[in-house]
PDB file of N, CA and C in Angstrom:
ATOM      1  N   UNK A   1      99.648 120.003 126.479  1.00  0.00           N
ATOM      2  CA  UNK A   1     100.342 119.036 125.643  1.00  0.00           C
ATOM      3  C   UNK A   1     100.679 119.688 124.301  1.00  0.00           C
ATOM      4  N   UNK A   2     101.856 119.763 123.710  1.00  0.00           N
ATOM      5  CA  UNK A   2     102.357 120.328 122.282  1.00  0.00           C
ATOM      6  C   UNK A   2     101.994 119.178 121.630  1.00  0.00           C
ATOM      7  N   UNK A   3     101.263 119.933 120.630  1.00  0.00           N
ATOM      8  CA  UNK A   3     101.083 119.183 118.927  1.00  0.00           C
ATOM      9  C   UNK A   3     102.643 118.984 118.725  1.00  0.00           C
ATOM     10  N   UNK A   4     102.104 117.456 117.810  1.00  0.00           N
ATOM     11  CA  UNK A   4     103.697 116.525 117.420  1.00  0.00           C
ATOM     12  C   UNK A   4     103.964 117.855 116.074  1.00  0.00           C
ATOM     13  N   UNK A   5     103.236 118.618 115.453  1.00  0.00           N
ATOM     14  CA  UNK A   5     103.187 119.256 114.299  1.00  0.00           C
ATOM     15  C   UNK A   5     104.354 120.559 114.766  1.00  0.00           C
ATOM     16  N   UNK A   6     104.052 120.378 116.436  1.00  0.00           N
ATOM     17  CA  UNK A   6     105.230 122.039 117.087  1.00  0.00           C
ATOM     18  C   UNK A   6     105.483 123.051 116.126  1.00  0.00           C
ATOM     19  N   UNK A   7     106.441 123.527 116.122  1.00  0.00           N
ATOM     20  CA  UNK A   7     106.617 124.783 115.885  1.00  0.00           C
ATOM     21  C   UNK A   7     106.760 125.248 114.596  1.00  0.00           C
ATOM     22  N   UNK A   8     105.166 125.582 114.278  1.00  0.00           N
ATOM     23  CA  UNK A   8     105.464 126.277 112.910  1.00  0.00           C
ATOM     24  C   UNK A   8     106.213 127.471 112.986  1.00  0.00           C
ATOM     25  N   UNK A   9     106.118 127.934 111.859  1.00  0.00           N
ATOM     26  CA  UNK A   9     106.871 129.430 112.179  1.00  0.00           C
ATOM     27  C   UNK A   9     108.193 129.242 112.895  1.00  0.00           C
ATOM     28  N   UNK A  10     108.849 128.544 113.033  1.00  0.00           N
ATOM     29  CA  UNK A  10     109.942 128.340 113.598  1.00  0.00           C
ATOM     30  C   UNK A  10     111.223 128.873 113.190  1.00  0.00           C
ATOM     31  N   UNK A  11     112.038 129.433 112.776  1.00  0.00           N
ATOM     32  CA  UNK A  11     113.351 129.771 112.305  1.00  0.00           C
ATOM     33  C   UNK A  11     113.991 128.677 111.668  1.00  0.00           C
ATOM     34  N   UNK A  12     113.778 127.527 112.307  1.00  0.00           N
ATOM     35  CA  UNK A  12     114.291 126.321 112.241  1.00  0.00           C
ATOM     36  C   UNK A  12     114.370 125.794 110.206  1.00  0.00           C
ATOM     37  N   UNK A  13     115.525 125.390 110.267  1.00  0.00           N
ATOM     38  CA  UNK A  13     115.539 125.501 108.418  1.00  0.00           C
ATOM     39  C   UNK A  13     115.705 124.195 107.942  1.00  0.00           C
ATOM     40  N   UNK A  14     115.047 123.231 107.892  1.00  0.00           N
ATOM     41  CA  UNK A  14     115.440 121.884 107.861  1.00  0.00           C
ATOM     42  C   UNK A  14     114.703 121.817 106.216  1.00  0.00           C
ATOM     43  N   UNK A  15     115.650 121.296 105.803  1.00  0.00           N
ATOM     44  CA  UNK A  15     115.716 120.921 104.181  1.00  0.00           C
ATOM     45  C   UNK A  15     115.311 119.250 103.976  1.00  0.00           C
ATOM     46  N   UNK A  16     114.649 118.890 103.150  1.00  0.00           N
ATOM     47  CA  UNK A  16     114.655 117.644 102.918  1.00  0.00           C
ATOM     48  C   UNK A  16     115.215 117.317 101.130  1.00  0.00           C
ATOM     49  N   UNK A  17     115.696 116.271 101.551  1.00  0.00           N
ATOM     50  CA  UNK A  17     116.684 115.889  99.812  1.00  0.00           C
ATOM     51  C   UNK A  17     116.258 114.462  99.255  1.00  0.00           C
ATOM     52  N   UNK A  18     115.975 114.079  97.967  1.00  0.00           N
ATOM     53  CA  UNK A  18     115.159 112.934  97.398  1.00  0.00           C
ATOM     54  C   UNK A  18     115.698 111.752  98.302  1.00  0.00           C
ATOM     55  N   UNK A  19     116.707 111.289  98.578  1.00  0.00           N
ATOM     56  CA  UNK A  19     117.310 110.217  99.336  1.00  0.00           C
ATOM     57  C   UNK A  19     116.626 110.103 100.779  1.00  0.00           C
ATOM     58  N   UNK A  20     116.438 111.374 101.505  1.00  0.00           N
ATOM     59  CA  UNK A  20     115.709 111.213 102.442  1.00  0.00           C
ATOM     60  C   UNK A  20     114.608 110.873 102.363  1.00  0.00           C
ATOM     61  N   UNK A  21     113.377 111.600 101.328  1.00  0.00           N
ATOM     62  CA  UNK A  21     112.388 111.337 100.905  1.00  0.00           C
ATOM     63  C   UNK A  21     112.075 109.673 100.819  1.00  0.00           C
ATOM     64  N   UNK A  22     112.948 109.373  99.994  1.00  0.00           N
ATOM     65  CA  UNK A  22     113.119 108.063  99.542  1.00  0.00           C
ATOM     66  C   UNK A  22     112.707 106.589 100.749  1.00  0.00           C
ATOM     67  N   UNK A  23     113.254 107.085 101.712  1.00  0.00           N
ATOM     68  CA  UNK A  23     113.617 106.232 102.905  1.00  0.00           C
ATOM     69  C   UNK A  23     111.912 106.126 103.604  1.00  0.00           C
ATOM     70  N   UNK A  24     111.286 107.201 103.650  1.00  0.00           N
ATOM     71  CA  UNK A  24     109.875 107.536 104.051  1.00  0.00           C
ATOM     72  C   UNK A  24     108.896 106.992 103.978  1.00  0.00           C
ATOM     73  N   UNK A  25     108.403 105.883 104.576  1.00  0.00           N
ATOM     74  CA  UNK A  25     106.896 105.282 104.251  1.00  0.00           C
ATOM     75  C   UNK A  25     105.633 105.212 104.544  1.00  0.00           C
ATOM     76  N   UNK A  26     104.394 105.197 103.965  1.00  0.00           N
ATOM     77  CA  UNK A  26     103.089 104.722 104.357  1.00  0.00           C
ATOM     78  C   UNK A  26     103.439 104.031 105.685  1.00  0.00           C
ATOM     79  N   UNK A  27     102.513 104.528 106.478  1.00  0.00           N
ATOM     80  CA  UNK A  27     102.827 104.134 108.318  1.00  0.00           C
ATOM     81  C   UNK A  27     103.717 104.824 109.084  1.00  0.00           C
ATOM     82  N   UNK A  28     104.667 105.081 108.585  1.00  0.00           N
ATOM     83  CA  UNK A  28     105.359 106.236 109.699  1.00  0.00           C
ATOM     84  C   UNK A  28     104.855 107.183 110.455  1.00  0.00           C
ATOM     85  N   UNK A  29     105.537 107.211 111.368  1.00  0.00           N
ATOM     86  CA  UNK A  29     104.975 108.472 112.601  1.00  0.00           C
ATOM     87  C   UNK A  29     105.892 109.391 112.113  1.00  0.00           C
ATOM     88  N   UNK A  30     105.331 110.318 112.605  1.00  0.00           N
ATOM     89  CA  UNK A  30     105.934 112.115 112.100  1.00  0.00           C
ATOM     90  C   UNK A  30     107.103 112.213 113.292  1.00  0.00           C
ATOM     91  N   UNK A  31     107.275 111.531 114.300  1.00  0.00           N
ATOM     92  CA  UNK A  31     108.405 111.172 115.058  1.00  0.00           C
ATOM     93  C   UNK A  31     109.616 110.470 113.967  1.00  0.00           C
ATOM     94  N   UNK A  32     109.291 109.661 113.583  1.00  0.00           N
ATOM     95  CA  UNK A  32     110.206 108.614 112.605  1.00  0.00           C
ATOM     96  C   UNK A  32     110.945 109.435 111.539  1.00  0.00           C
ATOM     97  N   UNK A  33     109.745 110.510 110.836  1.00  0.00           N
ATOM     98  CA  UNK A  33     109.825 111.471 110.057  1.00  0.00           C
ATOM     99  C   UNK A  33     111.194 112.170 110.240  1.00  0.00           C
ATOM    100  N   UNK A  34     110.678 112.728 111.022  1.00  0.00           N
ATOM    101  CA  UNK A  34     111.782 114.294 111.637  1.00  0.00           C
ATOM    102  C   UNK A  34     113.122 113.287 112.204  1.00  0.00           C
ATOM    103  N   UNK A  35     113.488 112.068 112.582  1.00  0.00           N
ATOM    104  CA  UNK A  35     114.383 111.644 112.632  1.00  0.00           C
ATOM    105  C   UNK A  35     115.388 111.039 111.006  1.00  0.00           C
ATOM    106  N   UNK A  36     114.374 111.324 110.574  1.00  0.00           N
ATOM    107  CA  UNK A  36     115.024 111.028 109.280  1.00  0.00           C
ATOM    108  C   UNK A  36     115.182 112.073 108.804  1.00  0.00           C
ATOM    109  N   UNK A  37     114.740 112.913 108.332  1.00  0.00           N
ATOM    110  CA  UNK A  37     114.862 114.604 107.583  1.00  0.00           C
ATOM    111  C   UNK A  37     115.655 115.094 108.553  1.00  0.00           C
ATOM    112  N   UNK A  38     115.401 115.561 109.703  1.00  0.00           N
ATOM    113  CA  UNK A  38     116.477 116.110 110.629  1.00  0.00           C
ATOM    114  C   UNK A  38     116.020 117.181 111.509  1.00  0.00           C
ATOM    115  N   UNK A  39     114.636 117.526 111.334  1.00  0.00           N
ATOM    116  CA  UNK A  39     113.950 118.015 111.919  1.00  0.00           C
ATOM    117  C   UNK A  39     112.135 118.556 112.009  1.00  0.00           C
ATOM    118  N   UNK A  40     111.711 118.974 112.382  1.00  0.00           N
ATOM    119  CA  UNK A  40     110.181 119.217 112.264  1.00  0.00           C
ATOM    120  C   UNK A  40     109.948 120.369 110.704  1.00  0.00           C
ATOM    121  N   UNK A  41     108.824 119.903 109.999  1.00  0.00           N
ATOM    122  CA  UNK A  41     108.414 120.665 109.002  1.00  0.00           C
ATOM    123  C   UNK A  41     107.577 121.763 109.085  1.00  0.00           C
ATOM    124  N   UNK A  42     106.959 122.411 108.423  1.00  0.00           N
ATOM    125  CA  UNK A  42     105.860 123.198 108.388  1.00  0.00           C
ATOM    126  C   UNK A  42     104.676 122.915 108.318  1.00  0.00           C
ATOM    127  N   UNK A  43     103.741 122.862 109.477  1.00  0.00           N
ATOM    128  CA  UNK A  43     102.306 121.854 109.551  1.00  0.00           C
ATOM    129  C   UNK A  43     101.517 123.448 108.592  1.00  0.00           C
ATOM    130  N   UNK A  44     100.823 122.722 107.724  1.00  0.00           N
ATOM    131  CA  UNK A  44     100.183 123.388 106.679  1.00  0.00           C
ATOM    132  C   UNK A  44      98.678 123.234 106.789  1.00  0.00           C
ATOM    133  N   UNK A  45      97.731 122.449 107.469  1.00  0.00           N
ATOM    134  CA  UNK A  45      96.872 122.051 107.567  1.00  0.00           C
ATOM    135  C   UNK A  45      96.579 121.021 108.731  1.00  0.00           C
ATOM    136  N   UNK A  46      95.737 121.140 109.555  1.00  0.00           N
ATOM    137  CA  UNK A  46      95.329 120.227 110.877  1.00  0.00           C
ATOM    138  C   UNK A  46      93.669 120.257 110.688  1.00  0.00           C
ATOM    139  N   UNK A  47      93.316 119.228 111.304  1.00  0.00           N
ATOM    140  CA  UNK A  47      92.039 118.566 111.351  1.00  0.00           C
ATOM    141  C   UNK A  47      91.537 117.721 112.899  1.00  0.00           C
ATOM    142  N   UNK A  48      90.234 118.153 113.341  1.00  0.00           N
ATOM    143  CA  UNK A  48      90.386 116.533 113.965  1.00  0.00           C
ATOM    144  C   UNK A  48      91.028 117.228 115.465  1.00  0.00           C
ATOM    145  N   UNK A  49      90.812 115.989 116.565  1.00  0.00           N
ATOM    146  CA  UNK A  49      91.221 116.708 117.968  1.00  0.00           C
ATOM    147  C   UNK A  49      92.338 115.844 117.982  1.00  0.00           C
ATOM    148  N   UNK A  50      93.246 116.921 118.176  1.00  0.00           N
ATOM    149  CA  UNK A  50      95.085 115.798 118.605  1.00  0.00           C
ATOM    150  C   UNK A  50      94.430 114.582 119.938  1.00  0.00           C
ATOM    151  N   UNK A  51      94.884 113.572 119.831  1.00  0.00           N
ATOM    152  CA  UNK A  51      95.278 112.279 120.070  1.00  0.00           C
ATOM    153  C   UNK A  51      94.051 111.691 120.136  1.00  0.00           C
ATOM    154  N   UNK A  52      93.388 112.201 118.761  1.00  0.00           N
ATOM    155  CA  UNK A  52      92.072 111.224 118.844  1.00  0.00           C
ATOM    156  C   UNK A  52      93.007 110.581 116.663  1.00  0.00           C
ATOM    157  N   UNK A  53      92.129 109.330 116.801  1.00  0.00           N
ATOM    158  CA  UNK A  53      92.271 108.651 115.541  1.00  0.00           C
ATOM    159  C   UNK A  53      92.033 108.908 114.186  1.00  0.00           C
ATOM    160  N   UNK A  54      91.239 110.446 114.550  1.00  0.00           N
ATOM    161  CA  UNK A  54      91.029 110.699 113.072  1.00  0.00           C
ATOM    162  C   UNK A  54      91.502 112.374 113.149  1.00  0.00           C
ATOM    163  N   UNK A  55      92.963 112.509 114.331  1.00  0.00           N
ATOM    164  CA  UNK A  55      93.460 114.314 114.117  1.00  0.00           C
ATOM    165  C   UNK A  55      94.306 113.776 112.814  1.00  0.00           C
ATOM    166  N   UNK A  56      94.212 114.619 111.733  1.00  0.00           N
ATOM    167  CA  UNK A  56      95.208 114.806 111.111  1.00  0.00           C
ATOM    168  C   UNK A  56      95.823 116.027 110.666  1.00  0.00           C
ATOM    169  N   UNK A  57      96.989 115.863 110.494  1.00  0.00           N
ATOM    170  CA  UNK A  57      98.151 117.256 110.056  1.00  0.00           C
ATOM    171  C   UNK A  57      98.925 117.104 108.642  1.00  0.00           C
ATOM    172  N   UNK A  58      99.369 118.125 107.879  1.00  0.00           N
ATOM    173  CA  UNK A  58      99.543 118.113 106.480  1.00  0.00           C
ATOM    174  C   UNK A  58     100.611 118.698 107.128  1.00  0.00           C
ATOM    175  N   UNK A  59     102.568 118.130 106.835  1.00  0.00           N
ATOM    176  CA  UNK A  59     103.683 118.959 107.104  1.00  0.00           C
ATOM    177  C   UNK A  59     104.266 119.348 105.816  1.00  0.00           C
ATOM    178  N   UNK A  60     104.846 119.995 105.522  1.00  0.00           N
ATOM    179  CA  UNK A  60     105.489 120.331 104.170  1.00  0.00           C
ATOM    180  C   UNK A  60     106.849 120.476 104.644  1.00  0.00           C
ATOM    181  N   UNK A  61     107.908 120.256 103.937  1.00  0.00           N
ATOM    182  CA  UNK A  61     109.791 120.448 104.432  1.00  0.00           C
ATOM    183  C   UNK A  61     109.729 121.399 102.831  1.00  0.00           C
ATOM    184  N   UNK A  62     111.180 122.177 103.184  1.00  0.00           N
ATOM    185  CA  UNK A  62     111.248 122.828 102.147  1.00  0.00           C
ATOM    186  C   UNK A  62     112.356 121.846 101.228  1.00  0.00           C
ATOM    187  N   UNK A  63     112.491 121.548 100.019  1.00  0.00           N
ATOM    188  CA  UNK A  63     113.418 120.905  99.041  1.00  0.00           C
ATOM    189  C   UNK A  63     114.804 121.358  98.748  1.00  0.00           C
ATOM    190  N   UNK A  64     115.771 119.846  99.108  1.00  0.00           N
ATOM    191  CA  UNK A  64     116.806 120.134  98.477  1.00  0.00           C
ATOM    192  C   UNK A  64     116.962 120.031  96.532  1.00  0.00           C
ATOM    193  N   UNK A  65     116.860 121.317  95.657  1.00  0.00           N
ATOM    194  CA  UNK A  65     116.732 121.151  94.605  1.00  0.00           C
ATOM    195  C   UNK A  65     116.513 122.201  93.423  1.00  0.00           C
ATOM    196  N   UNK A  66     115.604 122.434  93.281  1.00  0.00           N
ATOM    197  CA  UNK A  66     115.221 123.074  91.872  1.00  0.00           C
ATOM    198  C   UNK A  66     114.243 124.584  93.207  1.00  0.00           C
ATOM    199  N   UNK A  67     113.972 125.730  92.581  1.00  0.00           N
ATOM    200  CA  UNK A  67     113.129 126.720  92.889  1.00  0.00           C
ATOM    201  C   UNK A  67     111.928 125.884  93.053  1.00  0.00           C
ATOM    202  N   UNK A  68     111.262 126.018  94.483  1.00  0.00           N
ATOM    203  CA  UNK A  68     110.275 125.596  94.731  1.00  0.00           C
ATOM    204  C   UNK A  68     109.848 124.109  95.173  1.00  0.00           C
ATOM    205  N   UNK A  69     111.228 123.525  95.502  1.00  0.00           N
ATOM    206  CA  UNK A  69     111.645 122.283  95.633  1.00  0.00           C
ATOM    207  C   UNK A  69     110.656 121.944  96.817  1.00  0.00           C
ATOM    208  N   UNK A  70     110.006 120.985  97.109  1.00  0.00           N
ATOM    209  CA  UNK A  70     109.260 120.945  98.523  1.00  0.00           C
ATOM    210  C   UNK A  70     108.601 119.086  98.269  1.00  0.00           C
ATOM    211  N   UNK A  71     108.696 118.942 100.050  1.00  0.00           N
ATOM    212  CA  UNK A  71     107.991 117.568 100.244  1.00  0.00           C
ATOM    213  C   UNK A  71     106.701 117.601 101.014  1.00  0.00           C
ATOM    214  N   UNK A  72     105.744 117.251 100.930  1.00  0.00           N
ATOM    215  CA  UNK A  72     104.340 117.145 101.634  1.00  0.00           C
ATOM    216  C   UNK A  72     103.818 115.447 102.269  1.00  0.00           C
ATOM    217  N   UNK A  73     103.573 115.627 103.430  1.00  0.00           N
ATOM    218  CA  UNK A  73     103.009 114.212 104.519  1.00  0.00           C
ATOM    219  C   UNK A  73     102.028 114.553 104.784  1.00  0.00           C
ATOM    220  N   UNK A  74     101.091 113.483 104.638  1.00  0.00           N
ATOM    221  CA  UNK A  74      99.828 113.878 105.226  1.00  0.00           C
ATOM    222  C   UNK A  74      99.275 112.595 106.557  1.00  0.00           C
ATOM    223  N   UNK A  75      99.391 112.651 107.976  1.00  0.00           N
ATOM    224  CA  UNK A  75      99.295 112.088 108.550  1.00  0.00           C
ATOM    225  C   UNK A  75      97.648 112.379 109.175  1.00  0.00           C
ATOM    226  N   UNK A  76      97.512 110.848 109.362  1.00  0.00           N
ATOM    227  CA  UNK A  76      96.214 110.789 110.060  1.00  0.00           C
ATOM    228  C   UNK A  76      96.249 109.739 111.595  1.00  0.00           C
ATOM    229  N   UNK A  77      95.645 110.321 112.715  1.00  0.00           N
ATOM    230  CA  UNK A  77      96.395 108.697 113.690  1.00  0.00           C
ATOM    231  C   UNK A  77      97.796 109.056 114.062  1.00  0.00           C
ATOM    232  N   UNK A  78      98.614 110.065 113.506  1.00  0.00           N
ATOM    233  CA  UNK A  78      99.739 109.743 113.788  1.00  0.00           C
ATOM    234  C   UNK A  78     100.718 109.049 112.805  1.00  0.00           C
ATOM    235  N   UNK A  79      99.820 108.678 111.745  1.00  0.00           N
ATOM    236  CA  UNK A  79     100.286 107.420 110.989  1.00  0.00           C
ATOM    237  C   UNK A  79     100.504 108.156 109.353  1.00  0.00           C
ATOM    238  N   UNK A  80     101.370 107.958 108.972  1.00  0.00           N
ATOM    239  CA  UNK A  80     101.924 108.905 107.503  1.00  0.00           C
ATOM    240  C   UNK A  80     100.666 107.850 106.520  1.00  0.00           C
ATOM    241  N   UNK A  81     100.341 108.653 105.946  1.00  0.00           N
ATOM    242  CA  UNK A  81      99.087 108.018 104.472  1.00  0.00           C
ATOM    243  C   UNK A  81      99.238 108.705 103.536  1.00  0.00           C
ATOM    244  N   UNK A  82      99.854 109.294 103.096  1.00  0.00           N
ATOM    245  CA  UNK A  82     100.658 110.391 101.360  1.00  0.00           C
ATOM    246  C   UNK A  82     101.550 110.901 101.849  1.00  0.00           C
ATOM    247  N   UNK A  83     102.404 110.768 100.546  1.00  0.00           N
ATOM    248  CA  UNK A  83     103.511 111.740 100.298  1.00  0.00           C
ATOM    249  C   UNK A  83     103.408 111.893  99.167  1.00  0.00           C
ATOM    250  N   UNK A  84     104.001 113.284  98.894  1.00  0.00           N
ATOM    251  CA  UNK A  84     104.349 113.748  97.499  1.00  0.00           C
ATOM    252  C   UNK A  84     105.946 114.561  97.696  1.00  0.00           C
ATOM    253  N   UNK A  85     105.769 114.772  96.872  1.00  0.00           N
ATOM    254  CA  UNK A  85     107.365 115.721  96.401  1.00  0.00           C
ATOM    255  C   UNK A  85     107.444 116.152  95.142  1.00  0.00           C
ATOM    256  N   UNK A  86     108.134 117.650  94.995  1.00  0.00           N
ATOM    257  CA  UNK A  86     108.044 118.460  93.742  1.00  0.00           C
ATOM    258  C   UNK A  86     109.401 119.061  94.000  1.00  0.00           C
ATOM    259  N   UNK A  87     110.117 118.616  92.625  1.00  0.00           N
ATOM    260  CA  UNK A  87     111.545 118.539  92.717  1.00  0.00           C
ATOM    261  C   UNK A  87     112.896 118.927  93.509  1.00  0.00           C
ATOM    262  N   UNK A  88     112.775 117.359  94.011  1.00  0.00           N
ATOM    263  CA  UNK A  88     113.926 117.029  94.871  1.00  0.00           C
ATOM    264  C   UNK A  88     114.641 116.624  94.353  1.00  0.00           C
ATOM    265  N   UNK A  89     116.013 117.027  94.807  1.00  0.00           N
ATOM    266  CA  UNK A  89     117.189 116.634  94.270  1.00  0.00           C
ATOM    267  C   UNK A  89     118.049 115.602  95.413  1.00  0.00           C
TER     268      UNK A  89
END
C-alpha cells in the first residue's frame, strides 16, 4: 500500500500560492489538499503506523512568492490539524 505522503523526492514541482493556501482547512484530508494545490508536497516528517489514528505526516509545498516562500500541513488520522505559511504571495 503507498503512503498518501507518495513521492517524495519526486521531480514533480507543484507550487502553492496564498489564495490556495487560503481555501485550506482544519479537517482536510491530504487528498482534498493536493486537489486544491495541484499536486502532492514534500512529506518532511512521518510518525505513527499508516492507517492507524495516530500516523501522522508533516508535507511542506514550495511558495508562490518571496525567497524561501513555503507552506507546511501537519496531518494526523488523515485529518489536516496546522498550517502555517512563510511568505506567500
Amino acid at each position: 500500500m503507498e503512503s498518501p505522503s507518495g513521492n517524495t523526492g519526486s521531480a514533480e514541482k507543484v507550487e502553492i500560492t496564498k489564495e490556495k493556501y487560503d481555501k485550506i482547512n482544519n479537517g482536510m484530508t491530504y487528498k482534498e489538499i493536493i486537489k486544491i494545490v495541484g499536486g502532492k508536497g514534500e512529506t518532511i516528517t512521518e510518525t505513527g503506523e499508516e492507517g492507524s489514528d495516530l500516523h501522522g505526516i508533516g508535507v511542506m509545498y514550495r511558495g508562490k512568492g518571496e525567497v524561501g516562500a513555503s507552506a507546511t500541513f501537519i496531518f494526523v488520522g488523515d485529518k489536516l490539524q496546522a498550517k502555517s505559511q512563510f511568505g506567500l504571495q
